[in-house]
N, C-alpha and C. Protein backbone atom coordinates (compact mmCIF):
# COMPACT_ATOMS: atom_id res chain seq x y z
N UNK A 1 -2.78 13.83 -9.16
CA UNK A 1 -3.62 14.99 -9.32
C UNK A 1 -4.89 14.60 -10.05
N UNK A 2 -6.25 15.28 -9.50
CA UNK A 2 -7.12 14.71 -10.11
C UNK A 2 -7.22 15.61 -11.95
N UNK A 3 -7.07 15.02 -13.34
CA UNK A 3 -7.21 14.95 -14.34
C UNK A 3 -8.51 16.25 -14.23
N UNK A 4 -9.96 15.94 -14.11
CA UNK A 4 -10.75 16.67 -14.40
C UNK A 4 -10.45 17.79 -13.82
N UNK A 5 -10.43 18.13 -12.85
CA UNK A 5 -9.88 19.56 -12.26
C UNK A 5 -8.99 20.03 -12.73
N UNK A 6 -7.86 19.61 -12.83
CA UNK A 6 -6.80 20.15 -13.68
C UNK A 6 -6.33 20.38 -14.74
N UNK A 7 -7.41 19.74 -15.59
CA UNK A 7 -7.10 19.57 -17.16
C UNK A 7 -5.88 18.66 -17.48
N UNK A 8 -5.55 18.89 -19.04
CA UNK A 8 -4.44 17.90 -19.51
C UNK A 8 -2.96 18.28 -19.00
N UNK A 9 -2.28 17.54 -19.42
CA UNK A 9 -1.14 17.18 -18.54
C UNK A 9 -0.47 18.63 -18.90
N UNK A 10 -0.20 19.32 -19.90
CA UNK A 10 0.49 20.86 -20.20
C UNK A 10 -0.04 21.47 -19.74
N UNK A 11 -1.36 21.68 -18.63
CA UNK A 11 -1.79 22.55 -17.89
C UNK A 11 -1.24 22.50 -16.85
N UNK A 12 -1.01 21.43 -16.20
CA UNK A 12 -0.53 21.52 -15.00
C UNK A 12 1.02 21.88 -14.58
N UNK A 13 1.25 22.36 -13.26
CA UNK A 13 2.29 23.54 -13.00
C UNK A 13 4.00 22.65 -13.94
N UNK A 14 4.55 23.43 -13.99
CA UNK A 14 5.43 23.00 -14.78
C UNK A 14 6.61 22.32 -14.11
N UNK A 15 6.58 21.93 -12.78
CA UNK A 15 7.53 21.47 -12.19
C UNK A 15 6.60 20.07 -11.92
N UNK A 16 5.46 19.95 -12.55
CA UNK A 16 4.62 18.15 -12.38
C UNK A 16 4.92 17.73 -13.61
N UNK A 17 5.02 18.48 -14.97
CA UNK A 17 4.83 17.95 -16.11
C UNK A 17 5.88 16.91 -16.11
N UNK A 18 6.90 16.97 -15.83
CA UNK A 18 8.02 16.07 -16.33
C UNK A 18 7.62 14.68 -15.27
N UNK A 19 7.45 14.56 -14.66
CA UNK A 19 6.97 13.84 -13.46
C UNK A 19 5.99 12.81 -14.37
N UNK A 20 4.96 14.02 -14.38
CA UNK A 20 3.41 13.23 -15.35
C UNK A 20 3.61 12.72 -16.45
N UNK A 21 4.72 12.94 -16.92
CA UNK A 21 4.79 12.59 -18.42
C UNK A 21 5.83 10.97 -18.42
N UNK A 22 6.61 11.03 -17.37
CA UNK A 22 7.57 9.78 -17.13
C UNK A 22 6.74 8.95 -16.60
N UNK A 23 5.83 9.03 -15.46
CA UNK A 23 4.92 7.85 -14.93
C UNK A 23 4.14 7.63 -16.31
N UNK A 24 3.31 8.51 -17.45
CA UNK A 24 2.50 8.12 -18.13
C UNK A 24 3.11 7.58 -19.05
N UNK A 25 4.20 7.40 -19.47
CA UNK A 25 5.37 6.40 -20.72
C UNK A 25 5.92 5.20 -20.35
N UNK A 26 5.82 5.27 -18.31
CA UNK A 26 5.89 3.95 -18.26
C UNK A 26 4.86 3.28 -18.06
N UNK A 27 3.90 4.06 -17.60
CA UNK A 27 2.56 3.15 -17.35
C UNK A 27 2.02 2.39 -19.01
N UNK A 28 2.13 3.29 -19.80
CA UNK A 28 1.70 2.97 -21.10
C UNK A 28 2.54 1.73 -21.75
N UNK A 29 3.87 1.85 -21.99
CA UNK A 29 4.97 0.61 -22.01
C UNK A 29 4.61 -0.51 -20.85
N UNK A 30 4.38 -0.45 -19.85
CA UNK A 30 4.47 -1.38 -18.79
C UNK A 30 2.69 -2.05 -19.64
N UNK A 31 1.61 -1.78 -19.70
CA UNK A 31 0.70 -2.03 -20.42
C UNK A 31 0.82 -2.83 -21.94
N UNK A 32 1.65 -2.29 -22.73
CA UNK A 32 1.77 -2.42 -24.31
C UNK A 32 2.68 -3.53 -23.56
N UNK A 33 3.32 -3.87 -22.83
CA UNK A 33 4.31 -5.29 -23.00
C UNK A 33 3.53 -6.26 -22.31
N UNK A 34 2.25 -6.25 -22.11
CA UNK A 34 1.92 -7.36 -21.29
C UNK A 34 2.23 -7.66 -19.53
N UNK A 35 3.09 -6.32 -18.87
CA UNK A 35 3.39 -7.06 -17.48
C UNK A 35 2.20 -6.34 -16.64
N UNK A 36 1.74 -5.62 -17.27
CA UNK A 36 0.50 -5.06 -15.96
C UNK A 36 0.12 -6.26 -15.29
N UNK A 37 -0.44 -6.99 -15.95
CA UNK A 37 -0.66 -8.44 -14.92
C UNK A 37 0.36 -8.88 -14.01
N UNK A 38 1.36 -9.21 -14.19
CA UNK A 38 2.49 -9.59 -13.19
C UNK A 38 3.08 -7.89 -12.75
N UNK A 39 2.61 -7.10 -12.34
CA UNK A 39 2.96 -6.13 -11.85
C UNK A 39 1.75 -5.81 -10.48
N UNK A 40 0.37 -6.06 -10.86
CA UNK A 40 -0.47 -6.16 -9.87
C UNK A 40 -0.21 -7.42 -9.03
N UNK A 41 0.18 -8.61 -9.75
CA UNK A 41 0.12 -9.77 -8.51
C UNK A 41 1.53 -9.29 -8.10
N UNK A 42 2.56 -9.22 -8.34
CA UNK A 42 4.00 -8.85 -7.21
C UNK A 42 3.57 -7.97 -6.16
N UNK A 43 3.23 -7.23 -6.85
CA UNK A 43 1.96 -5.84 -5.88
C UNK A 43 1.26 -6.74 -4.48
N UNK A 44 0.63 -7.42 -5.10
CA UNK A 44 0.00 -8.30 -4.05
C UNK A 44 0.56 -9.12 -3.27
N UNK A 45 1.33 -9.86 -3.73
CA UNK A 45 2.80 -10.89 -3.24
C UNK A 45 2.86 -10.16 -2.31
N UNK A 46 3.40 -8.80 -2.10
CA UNK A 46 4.45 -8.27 -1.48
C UNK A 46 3.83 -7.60 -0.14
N UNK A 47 2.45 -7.25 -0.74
CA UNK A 47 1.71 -6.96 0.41
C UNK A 47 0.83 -8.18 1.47
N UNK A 48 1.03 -8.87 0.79
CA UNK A 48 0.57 -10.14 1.63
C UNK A 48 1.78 -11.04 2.28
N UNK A 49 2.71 -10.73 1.77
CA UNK A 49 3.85 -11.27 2.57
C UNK A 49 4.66 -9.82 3.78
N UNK A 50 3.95 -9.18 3.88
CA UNK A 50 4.47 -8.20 4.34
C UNK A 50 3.20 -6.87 5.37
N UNK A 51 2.52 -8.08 5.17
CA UNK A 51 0.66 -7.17 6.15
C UNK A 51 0.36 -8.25 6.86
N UNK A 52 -0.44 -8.05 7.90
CA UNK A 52 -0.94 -8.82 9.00
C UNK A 52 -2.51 -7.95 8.75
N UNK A 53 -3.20 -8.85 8.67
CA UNK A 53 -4.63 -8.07 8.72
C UNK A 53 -5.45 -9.19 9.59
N UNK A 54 -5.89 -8.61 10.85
CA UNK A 54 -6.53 -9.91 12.03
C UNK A 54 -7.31 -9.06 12.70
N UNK A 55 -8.45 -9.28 13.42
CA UNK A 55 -9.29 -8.70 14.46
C UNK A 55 -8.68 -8.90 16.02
N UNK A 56 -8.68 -8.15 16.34
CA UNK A 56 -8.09 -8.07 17.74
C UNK A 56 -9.02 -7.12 18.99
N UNK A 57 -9.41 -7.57 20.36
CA UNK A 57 -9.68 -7.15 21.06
C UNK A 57 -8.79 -6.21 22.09
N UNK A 58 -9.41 -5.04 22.52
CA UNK A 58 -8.98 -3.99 23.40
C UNK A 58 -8.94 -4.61 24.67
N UNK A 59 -7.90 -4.71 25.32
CA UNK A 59 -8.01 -5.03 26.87
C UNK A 59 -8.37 -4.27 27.49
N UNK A 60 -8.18 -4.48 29.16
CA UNK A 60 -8.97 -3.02 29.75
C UNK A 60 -7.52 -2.01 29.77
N UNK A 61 -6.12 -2.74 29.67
CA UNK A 61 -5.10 -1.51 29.79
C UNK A 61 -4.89 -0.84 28.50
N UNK A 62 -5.86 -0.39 27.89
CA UNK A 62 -5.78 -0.88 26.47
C UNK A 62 -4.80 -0.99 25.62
N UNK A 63 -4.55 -2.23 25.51
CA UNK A 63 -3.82 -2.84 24.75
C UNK A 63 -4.38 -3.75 23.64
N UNK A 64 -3.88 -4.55 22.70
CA UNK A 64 -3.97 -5.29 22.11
C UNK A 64 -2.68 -6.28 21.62
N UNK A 65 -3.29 -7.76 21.85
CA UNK A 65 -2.17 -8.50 21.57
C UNK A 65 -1.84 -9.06 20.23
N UNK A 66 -0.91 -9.44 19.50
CA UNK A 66 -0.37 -9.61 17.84
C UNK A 66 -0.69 -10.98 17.95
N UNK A 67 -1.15 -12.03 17.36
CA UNK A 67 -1.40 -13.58 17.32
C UNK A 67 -0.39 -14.00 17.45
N UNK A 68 -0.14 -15.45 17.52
CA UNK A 68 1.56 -15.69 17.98
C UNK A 68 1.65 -15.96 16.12
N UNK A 69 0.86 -16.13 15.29
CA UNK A 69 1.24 -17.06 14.13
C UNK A 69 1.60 -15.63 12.97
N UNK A 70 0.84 -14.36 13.37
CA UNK A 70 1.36 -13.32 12.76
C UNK A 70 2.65 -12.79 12.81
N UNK A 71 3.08 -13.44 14.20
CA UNK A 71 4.45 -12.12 14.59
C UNK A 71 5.32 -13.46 14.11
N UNK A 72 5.20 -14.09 13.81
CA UNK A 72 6.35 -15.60 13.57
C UNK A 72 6.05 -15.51 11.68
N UNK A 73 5.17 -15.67 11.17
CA UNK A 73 4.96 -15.06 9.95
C UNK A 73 6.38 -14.07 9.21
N UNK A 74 5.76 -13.04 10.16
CA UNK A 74 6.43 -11.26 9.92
C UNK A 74 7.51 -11.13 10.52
N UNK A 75 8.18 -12.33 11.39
CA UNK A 75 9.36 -12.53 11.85
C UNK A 75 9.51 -11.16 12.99
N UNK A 76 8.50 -10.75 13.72
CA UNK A 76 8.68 -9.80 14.38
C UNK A 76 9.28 -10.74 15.73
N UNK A 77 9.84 -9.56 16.46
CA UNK A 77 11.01 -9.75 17.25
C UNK A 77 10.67 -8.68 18.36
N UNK A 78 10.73 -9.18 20.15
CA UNK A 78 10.86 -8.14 20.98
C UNK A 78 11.80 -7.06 21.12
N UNK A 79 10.95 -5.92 21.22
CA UNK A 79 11.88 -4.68 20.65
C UNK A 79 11.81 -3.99 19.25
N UNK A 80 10.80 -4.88 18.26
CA UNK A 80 11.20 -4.61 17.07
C UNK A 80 9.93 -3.49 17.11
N UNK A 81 10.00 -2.24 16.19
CA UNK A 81 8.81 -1.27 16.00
C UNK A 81 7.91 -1.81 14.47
N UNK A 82 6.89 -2.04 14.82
CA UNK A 82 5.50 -2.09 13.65
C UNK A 82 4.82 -0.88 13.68
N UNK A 83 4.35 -1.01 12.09
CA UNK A 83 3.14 0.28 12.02
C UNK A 83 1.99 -0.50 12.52
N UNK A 84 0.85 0.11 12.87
CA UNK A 84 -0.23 -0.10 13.53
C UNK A 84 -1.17 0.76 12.79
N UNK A 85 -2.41 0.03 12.02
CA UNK A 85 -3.84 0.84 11.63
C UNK A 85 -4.78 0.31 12.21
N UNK A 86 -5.20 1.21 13.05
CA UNK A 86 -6.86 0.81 13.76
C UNK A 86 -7.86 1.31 13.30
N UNK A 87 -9.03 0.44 13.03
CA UNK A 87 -10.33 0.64 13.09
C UNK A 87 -11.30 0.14 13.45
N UNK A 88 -12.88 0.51 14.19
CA UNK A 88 -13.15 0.16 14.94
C UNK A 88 -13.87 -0.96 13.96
N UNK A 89 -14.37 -1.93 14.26
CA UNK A 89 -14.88 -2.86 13.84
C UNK A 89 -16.20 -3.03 14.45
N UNK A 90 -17.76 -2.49 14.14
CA UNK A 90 -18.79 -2.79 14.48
C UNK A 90 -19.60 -3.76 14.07
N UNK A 91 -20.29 -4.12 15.31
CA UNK A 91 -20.49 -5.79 15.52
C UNK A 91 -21.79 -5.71 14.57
């Protein structure tokens, strides 16, 4: 929730407070012990072992094909379902 709009955390509806108040005791502890740093790189680890980010061309059926070194990477498998984000990429 955006903070300025909503004011402080006892303003907001009373079924967020408990919510807001557990993420903000661990965020604050997770900080005061030093792992924020190893909490952003696992963060990263995990998304880089686990994203394919490549430029790919539209065929005319439009399709697009996965690199062979991505899907062997990501251990993808015929039959297997991936999420897919497109955007257009101007030249």
């Amino acid at each position: 929730m955006n903070y300025a709009k909503n004011g402080p955390m006892d303003e907001q509806p009373a079924e967020l407070q408990p919510i807001s108040r557990a993420l903000s005791a661990w965020f604050t502890k997770t900080i005061s012990e030093g792992k924020f740093p190893l909490l952003i790189r696992e963060t990263i680890q995990f998304y880089l072992r686990h994203v394919a980010v490549f430029k790919a061309r539209v065929l005319d059926n439009n399709r697009i094909t996965i690199p062979k070194e991505e899907v062997d990477i990501l251990g993808i498998r015929p039959g297997n379902y991936v999420a897919v984000i497109l955007t257009k990429v101007e030249k």
